[in-house]
N, C-alpha and C. Protein backbone atom coordinates (compact mmCIF):
# COMPACT_ATOMS: atom_id res chain seq x y z
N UNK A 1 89.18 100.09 114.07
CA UNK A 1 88.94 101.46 114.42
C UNK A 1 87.60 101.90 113.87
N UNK A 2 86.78 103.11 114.91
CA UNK A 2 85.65 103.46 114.22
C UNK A 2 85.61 104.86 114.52
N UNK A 3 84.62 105.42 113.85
CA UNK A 3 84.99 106.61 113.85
C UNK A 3 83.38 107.32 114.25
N UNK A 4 83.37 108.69 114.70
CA UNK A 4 82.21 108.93 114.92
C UNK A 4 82.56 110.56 114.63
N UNK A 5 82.03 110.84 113.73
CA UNK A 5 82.24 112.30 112.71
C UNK A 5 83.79 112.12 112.31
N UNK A 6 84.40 112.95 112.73
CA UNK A 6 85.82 113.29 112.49
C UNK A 6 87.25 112.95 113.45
N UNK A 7 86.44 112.63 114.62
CA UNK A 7 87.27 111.67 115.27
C UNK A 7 87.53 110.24 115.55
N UNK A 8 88.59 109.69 115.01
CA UNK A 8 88.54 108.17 115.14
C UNK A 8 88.59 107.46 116.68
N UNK A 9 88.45 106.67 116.80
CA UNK A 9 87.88 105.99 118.09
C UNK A 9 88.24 104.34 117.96
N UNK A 10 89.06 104.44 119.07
CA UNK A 10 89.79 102.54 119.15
C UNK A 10 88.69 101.50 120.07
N UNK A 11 88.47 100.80 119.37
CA UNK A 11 87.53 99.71 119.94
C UNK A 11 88.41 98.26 120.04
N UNK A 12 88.80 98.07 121.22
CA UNK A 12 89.52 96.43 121.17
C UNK A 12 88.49 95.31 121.10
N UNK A 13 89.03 94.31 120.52
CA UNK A 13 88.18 93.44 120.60
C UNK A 13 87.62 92.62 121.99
N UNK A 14 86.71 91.75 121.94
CA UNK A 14 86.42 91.41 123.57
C UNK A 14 87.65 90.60 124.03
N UNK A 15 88.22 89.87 123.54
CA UNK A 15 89.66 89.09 123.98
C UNK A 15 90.08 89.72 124.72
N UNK A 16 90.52 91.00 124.64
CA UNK A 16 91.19 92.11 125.27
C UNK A 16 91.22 93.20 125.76
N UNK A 17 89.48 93.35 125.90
CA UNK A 17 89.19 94.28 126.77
C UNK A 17 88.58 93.61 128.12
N UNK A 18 88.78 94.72 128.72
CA UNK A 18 88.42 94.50 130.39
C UNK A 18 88.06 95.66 131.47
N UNK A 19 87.15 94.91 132.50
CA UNK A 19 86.90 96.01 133.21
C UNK A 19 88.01 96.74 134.06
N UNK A 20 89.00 96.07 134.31
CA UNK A 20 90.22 96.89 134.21
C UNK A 20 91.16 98.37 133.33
N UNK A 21 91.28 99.03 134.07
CA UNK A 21 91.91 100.35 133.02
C UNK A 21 93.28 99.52 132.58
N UNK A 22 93.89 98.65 131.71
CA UNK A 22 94.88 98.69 131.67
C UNK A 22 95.74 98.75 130.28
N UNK A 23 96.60 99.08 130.67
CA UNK A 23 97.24 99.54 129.09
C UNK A 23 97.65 98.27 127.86
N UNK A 24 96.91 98.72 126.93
CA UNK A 24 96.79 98.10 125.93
C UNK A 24 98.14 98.56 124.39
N UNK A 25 99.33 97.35 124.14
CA UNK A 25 100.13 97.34 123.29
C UNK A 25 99.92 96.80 122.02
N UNK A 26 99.87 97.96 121.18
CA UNK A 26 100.12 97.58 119.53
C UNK A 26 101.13 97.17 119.13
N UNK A 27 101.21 96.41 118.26
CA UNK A 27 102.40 95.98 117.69
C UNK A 27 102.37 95.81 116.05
N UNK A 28 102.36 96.57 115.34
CA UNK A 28 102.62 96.66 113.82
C UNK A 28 103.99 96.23 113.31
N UNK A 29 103.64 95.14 112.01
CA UNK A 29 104.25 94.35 111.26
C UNK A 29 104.07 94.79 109.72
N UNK A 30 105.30 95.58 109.42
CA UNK A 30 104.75 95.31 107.88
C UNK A 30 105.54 94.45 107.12
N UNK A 31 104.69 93.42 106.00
CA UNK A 31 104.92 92.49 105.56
C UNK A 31 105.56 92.44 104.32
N UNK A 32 106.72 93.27 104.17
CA UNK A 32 107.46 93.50 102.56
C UNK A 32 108.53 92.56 102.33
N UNK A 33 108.83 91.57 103.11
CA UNK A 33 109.96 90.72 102.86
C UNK A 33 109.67 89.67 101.72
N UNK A 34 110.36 88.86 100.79
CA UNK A 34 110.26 87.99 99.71
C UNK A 34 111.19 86.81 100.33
N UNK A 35 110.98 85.74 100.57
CA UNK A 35 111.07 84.53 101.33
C UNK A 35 111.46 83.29 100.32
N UNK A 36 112.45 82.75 100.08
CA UNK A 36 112.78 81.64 99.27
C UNK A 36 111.78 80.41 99.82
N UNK A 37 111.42 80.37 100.54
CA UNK A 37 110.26 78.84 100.86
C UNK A 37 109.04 79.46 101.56
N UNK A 38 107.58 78.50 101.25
CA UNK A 38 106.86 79.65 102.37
C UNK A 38 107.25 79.79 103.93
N UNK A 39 106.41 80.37 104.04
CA UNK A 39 106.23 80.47 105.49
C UNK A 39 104.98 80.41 106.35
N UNK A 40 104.52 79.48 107.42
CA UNK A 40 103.35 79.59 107.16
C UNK A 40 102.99 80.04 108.83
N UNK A 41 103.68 80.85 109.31
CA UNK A 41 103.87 81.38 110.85
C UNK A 41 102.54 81.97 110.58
N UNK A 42 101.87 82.36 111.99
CA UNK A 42 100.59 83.57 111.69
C UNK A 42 100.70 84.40 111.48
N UNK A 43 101.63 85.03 112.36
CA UNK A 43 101.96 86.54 111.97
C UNK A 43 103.27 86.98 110.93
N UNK A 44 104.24 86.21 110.84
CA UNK A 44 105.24 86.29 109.32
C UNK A 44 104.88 85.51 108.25
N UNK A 45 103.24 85.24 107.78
CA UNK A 45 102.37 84.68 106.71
C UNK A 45 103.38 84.83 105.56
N UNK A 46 103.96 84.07 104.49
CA UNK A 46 104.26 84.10 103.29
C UNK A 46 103.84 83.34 102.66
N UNK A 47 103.16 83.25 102.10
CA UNK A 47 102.48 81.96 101.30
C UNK A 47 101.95 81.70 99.97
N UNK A 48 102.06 83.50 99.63
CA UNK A 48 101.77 83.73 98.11
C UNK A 48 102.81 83.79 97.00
N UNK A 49 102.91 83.03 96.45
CA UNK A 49 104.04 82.45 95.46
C UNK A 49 103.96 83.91 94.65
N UNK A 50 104.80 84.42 94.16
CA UNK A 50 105.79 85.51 93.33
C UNK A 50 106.35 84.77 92.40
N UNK A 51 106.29 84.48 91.00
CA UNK A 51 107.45 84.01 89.92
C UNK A 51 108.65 85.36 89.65
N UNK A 52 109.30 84.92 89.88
CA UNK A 52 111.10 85.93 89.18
C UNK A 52 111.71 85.31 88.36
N UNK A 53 112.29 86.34 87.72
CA UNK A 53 113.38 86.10 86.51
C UNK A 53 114.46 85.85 87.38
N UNK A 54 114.72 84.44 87.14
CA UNK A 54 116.41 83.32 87.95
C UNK A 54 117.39 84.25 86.88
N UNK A 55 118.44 84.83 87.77
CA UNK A 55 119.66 85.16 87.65
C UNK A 55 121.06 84.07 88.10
N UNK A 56 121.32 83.32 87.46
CA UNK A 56 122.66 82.45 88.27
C UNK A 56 122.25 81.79 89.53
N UNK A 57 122.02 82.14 90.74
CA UNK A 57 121.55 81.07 92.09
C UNK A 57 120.92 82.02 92.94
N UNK A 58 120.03 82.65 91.86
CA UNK A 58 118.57 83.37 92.72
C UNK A 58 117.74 82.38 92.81
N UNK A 59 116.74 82.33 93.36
CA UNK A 59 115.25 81.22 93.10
C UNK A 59 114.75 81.84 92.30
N UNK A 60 113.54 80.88 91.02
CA UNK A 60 112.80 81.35 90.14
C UNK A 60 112.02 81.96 91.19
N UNK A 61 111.72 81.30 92.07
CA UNK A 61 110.31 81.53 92.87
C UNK A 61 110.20 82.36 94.14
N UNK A 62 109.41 83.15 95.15
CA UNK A 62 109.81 83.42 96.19
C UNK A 62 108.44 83.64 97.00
N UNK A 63 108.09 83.85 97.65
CA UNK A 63 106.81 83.82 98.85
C UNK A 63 107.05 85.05 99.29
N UNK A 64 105.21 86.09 99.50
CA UNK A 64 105.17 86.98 100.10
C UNK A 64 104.30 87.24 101.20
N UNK A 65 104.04 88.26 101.40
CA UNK A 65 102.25 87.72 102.59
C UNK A 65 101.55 87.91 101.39
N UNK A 66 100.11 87.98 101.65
CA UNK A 66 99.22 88.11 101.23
C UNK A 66 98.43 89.50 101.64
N UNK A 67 98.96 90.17 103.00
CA UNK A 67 98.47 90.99 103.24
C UNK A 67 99.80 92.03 103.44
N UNK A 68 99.30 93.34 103.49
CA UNK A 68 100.51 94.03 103.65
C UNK A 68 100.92 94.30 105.03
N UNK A 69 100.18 94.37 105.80
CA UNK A 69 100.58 94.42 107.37
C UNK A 69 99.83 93.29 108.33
N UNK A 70 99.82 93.35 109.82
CA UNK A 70 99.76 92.26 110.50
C UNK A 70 99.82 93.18 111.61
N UNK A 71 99.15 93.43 112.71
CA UNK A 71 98.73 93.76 114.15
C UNK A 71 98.82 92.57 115.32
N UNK A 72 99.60 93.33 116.04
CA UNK A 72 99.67 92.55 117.51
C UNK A 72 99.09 92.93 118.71
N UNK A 73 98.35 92.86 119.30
CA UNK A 73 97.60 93.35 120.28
C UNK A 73 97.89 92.60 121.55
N UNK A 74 98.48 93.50 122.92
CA UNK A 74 97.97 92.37 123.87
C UNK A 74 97.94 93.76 125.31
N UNK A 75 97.17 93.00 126.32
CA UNK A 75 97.41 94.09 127.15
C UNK A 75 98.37 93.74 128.40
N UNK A 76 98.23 95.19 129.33
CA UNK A 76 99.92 94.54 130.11
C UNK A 76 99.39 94.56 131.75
N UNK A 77 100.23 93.87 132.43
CA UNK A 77 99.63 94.02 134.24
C UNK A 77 100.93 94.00 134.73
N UNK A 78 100.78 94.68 135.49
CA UNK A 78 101.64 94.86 136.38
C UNK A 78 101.56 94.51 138.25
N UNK A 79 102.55 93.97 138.60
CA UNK A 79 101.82 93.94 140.04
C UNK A 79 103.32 94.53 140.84
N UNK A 80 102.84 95.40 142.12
CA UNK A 80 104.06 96.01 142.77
C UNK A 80 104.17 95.55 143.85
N UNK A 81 105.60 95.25 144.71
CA UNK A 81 105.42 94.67 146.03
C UNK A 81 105.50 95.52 147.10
């Protein structure tokens, strides 16, 4: 996002823009889950090791992202018969 005075302003990247008007879907991920093994998906990233205090048959250990959220972008077409 950019902004020009006080109004912000959406810029897609070139992947996904087009000379087409067509509607463009966000998709926000936030990344607060703690994961017993990593994970190394793109968008459910866990990979940053967390140490915990083991209670009985908790894991010492657990995996988080690294980032706190994750964006999905794609745009949509439609065709009518």
């Amino acid at each position: 996002m950019q902004s020009s005075g006080n109004t912000p302003e959406y810029v897609p990247v070139t992947e996904i823009s087009s000379d087409a008007a067509r509607p463009i879907s966000l998709i926000f991920l936030a990344n607060r889950a703690f994961y017993a093994s990593p994970v190394n998906d793109t968008w459910f990233n866990a990979t940053q090791p967390l140490p915990r205090s083991a209670g009985g048959s908790e894991p010492s250990l657990y995996y988080l992202s690294p980032v706190p959220g994750s964006v999905l972008g794609c745009t949509e077409q439609a065709q009518i018969w």
